[in-house]
Protein backbone atom coordinates (compact mmCIF):
# COMPACT_ATOMS: atom_id res chain seq x y z
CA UNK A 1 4.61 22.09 70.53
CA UNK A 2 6.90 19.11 71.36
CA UNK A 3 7.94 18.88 74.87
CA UNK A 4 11.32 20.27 76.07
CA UNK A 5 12.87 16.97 76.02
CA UNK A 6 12.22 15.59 72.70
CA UNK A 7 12.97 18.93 71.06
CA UNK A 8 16.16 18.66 72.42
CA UNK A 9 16.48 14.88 71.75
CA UNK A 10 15.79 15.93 67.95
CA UNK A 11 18.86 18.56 68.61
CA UNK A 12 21.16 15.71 69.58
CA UNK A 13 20.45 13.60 66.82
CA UNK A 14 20.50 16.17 64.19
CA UNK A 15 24.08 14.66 62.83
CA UNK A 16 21.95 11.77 61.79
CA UNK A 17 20.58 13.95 59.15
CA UNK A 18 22.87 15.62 57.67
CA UNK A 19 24.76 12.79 57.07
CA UNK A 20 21.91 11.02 55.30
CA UNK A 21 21.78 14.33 52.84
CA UNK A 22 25.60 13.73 52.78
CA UNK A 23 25.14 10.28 51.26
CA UNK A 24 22.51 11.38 48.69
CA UNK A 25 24.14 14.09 47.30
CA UNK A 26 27.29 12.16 47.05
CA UNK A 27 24.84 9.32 44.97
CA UNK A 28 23.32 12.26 43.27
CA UNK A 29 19.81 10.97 44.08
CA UNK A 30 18.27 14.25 43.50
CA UNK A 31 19.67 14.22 40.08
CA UNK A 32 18.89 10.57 39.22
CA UNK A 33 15.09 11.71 40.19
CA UNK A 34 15.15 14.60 38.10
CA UNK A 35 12.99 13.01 35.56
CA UNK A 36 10.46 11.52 37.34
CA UNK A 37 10.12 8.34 40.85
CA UNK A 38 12.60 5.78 40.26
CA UNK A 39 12.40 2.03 42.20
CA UNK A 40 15.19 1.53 44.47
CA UNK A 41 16.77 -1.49 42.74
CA UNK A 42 17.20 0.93 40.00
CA UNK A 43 18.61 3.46 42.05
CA UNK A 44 21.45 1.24 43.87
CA UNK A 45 22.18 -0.44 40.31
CA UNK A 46 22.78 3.02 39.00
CA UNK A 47 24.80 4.18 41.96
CA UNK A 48 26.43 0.93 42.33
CA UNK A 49 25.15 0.24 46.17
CA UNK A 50 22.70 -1.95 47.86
CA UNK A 51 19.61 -1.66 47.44
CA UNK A 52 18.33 -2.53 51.09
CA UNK A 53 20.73 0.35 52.76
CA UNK A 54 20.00 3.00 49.94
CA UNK A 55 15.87 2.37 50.55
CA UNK A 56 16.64 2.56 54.48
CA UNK A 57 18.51 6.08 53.96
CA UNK A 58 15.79 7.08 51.61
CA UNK A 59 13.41 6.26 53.79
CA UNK A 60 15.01 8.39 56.60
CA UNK A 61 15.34 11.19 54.68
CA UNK A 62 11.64 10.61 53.13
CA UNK A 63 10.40 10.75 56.53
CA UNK A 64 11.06 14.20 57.33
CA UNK A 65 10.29 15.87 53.37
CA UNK A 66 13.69 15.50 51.67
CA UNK A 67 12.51 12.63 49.08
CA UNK A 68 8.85 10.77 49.50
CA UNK A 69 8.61 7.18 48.65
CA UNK A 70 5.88 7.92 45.69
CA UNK A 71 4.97 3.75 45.93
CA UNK A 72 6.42 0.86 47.29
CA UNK A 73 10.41 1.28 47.09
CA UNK A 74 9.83 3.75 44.92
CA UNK A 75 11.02 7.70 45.19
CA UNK A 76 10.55 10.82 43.86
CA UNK A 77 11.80 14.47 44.49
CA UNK A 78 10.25 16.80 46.78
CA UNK A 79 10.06 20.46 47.10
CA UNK A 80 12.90 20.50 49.56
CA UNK A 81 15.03 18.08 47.37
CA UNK A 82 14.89 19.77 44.57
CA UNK A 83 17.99 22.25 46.14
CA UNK A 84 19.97 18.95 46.15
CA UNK A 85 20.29 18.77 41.93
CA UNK A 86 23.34 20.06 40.70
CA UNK A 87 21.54 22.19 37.89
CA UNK A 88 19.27 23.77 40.80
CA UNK A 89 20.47 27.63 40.73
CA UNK A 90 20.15 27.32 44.43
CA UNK A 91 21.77 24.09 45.05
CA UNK A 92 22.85 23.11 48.28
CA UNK A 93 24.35 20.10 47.18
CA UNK A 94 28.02 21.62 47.72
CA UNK A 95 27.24 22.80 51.06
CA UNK A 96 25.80 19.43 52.09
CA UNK A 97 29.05 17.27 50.54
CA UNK A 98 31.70 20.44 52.32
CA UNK A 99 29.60 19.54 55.65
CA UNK A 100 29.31 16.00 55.53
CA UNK A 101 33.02 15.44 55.13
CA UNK A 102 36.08 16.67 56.42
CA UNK A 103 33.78 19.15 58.58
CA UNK A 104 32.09 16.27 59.85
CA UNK A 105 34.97 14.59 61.07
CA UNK A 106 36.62 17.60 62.29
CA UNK A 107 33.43 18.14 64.33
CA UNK A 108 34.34 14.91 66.47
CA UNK A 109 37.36 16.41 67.57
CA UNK A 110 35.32 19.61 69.31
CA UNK A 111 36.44 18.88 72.70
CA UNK A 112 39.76 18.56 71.49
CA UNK A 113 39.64 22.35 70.74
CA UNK A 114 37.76 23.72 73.82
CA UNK A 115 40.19 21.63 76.13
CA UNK A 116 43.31 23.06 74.31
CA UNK A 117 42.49 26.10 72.22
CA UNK A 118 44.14 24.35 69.72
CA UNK A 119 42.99 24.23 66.08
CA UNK A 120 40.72 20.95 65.16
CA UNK A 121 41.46 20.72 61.97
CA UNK A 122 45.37 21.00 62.12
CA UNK A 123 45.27 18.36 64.47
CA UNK A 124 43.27 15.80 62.69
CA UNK A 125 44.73 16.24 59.31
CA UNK A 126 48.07 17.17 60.09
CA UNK A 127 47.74 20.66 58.37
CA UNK A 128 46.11 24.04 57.43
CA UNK A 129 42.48 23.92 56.23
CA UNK A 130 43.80 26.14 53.34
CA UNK A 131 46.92 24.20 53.03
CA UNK A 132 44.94 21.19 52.87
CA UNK A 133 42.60 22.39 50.18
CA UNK A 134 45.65 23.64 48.33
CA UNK A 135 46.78 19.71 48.00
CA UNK A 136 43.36 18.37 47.40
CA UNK A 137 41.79 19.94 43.98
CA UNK A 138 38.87 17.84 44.96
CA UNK A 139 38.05 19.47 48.03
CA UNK A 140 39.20 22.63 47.12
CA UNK A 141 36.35 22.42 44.33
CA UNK A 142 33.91 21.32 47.06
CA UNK A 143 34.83 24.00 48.75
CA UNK A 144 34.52 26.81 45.94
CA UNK A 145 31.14 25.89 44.85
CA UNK A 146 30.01 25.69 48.46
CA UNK A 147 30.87 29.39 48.70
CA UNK A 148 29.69 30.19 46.27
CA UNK A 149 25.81 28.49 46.68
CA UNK A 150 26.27 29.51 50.36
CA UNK A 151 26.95 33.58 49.73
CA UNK A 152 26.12 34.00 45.96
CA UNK A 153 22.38 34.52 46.70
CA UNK A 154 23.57 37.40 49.24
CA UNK A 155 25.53 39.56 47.33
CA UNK A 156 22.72 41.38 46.22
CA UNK A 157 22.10 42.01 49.35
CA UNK A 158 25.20 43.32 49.98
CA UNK A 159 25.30 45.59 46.89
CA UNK A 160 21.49 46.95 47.61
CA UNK A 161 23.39 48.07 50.90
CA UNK A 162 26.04 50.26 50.33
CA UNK A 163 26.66 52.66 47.18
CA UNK A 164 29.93 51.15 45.45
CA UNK A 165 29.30 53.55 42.41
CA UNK A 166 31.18 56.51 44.61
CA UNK A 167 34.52 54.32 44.09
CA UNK A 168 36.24 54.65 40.75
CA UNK A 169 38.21 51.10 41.92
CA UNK A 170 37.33 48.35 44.24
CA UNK A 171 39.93 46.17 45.54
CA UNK A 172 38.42 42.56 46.16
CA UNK A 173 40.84 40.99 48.75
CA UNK A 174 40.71 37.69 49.28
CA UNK A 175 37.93 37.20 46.38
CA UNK A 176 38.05 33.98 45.57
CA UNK A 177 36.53 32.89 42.14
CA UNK A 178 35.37 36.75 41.90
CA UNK A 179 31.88 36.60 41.98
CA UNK A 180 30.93 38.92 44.74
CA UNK A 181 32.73 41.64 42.40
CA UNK A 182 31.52 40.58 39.28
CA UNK A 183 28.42 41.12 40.79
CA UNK A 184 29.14 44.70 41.61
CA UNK A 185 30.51 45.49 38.34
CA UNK A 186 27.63 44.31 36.36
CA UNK A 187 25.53 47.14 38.72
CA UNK A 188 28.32 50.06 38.28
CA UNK A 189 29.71 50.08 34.99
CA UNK A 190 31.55 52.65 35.66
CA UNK A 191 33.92 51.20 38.56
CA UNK A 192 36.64 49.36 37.45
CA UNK A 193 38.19 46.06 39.76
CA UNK A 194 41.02 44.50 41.21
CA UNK A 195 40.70 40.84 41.70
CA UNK A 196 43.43 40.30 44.87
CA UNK A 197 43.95 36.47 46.02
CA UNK A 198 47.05 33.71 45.85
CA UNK A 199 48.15 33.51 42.63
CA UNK A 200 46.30 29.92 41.26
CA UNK A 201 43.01 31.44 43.16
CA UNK A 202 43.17 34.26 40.46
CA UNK A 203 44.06 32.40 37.42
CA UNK A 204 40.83 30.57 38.05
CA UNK A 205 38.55 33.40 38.91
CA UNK A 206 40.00 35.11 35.25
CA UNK A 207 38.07 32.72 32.93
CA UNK A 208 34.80 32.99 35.36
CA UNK A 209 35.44 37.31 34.15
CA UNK A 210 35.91 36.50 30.30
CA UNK A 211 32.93 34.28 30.31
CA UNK A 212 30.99 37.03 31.52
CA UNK A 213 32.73 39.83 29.72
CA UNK A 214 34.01 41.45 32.64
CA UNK A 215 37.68 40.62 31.86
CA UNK A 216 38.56 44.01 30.23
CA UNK A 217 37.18 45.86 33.55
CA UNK A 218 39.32 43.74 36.03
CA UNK A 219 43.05 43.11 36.88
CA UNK A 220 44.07 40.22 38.44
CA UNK A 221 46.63 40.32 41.09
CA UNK A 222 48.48 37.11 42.89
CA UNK A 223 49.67 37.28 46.20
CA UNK A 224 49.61 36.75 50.08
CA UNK A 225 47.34 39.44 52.25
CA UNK A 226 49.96 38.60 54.88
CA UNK A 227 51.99 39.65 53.06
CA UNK A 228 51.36 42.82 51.49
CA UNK A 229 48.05 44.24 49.21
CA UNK A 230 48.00 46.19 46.09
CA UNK A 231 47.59 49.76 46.44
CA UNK A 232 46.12 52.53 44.46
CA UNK A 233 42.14 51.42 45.20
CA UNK A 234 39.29 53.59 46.20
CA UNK A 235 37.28 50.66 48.33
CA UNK A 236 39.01 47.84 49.50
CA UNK A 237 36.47 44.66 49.88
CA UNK A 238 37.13 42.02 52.30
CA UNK A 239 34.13 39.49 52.28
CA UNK A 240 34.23 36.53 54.65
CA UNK A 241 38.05 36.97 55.07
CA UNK A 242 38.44 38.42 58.50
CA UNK A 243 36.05 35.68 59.98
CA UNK A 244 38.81 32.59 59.06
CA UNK A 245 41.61 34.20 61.37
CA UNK A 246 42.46 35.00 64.90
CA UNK A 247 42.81 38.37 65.87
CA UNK A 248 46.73 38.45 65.35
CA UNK A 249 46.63 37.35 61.94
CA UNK A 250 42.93 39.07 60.76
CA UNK A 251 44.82 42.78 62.04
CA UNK A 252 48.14 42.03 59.70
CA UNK A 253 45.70 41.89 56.67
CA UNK A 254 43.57 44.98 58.08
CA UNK A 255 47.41 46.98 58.67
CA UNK A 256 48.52 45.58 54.98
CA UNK A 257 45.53 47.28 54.06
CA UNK A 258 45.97 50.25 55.81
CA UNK A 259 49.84 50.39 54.60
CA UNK A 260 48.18 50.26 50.88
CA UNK A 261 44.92 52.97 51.21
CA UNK A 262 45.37 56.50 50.89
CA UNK A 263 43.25 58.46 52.95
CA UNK A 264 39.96 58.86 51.11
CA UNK A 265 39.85 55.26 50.79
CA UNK A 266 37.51 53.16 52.26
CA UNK A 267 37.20 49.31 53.91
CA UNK A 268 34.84 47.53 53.98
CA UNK A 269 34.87 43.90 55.25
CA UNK A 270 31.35 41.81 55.34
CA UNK A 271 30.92 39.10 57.95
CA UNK A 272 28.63 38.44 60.26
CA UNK A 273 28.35 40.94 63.70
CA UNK A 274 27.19 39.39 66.70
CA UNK A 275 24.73 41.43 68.84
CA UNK A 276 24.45 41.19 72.88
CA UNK A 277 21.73 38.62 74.37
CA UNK A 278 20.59 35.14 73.49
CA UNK A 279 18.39 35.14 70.52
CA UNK A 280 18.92 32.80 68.28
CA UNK A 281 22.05 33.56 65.51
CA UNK A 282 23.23 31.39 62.72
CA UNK A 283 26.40 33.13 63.36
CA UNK A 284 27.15 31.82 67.08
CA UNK A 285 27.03 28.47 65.35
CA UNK A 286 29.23 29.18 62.33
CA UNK A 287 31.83 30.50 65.23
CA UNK A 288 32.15 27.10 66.26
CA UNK A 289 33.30 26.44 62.35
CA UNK A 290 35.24 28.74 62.43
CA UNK A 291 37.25 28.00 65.90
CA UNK A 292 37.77 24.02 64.34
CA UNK A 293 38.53 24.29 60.78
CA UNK A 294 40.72 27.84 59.98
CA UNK A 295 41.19 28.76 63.37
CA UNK A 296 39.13 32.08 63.17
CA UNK A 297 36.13 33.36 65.04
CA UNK A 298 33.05 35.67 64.32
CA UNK A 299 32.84 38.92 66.01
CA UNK A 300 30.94 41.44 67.99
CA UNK A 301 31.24 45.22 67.05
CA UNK A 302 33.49 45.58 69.89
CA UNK A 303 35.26 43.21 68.87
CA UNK A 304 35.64 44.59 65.02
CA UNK A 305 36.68 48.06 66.34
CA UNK A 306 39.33 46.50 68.83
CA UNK A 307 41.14 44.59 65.68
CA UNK A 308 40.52 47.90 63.20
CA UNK A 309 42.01 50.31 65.43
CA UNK A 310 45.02 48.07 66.10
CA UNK A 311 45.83 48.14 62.53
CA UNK A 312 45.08 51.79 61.99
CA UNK A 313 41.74 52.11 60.76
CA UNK A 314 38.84 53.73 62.38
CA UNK A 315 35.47 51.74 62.56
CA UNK A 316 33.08 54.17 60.89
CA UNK A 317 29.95 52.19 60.53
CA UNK A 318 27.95 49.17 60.26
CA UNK A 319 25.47 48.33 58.02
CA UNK A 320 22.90 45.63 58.24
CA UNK A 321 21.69 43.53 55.31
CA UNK A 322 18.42 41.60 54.89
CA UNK A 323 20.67 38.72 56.22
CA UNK A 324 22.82 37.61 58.39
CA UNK A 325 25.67 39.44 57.36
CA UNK A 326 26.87 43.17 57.92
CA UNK A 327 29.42 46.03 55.89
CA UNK A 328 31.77 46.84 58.58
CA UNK A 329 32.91 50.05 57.11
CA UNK A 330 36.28 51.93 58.06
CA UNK A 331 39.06 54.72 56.92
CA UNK A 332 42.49 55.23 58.08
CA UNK A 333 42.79 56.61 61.45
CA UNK A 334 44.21 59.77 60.92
């Protein structure tokens, strides 16, 4: 076991590395290797850099298993790399190129946020995080196929834990490209889906349902969850939606979606809970995330049932996945 110190010495420095994995997805190194070690001089020529600082980050990142110099100046893939190739059904190449860039630079404003409470992000870009992504297809993509390698391996998880086959038709809010319900229409045939999101979201998230022949099953709504939600659905879904707002703002979607259930309808919204004590949580450090880019915040289950019952709804369970996400399940509070 390392000693305290350089343990949390490694800690400190830890921004070293993920900006190294920044660079090499952004090079696609792990995609240039696909077919077998490549010398470095080939490398830069193909990714137009030099040669000396590409070996040097290489080297880095070969150090510590992403990468292995196979000979002199020379590198292949490793186990761990392979999740940095775009083709990898598991890629984390989004995830590393949404950290290592405006996250990254949002992070250095940290302090900023603790000493005023104010949003990070807003004050290093000049605007909303969704705003923002709404002016910059680029990131926006970045940030879609993030999501989606982040949370597309868990929504089996999610549909192993709860049984969406006793609702006729489930309300995604806030969906995204769609995949979490296209996902749980391909297990219930015989629930039918309502794709809920702002307006060029959806038009997207339609040709991801005709490609997979789940357009005929689906309606596609536009519009603002501040603003108001479809009615007429048996389950409304809200996954990863409450965790990007404050408590004002994540209890005027929860009340729009009270105004729109009747009451046998369910919600269910899937984040992250955050238990008591000190043990270690991948959540506690996605709060911090979530305070500097959106201006949100993960939650305890107090702190679910406070923000359901102000907008009507009674907290009626949680259920745990095989990750690190719950289904914080609720009804009108009649």
């Amino acid at each position: 076991m390392k000693p305290e110190r350089d343990a949390l010495a490694e800690k400190i420095t830890a921004n070293w590395i993920s900006q190294a994995i920044y660079v090499a997805c952004k090079l696609e190194i792990a995609d240039r290797l696909a077919s077998g070690p490549c010398p470095i001089d080939d490398l830069a020529t193909a990714c137009d850099c030099d040669a000396d600082s590409l070996f040097r980050v290489l080297r880095a990142l070969s150090s510590i298993g992403i990468f292995e110099e196979t000979q002199d100046r020379c590198f292949g893939l490793t186990s761990q790399a392979e999740y940095l190739k775009t083709d990898s059904s598991e890629s984390l190449r989004p995830l590393a190129l949404l950290m290592g860039s405006e996250i990254y630079h949002t992070f250095g404003h940290l302090l900023h946020s603790v000493k005023t409470g104010e949003i990070a992000f807003d004050a290093v870009y000049g605007q909303p995080y969704f705003d923002y992504l709404s002016e910059h297809p680029e990131s926006a993509a970045v940030f879609d196929a993030a999501m989606s390698s982040s949370h597309g391996h868990k929504s089996e998880a999610i549909i192993d834990a709860y049984n969406f086959s006793d609702f006729p038709v489930i309300a995604d809010i806030g969906g995204g490209n769609g995949s979490t319900l296209a996902a749980i229409l391909e297990r219930n045939p015989n629930s039918r889906g309502v794709l809920f999101d702002l307006p060029h979201v959806v038009e997207r998230a339609r040709q991801q349902f005709e490609s997979c022949g789940l357009a005929e099953r689906c309606s596609f709504v536009g519009g603002n969850f501040f603003d108001s939600i479809p009615s007429g659905a048996d389950l409304y879904l809200l996954r990863h939606i409450l965790h990007d707002w404050n408590d004002e703002r994540s209890q005027q979607i929860l009340t729009n979606c009270a105004n729109a259930m009747s009451r046998d309808s369910h919600l269910v919204a899937v984040d992250g809970v955050i238990p008591p004590g000190n043990d270690p949580m991948g959540t506690k450090l996605l709060d911090l995330t979530m305070m500097l880019i959106p201006g949100g915040r993960e939650r305890s289950k107090v702190e679910f049932q406070t923000i359901y019952e102000k907008a009507g709804l009674k907290l009626e369970r949680i259920l745990p996945t095989q990750h690190e996400i719950s289904l914080i399940e609720g009804k009108l509070d009649t």
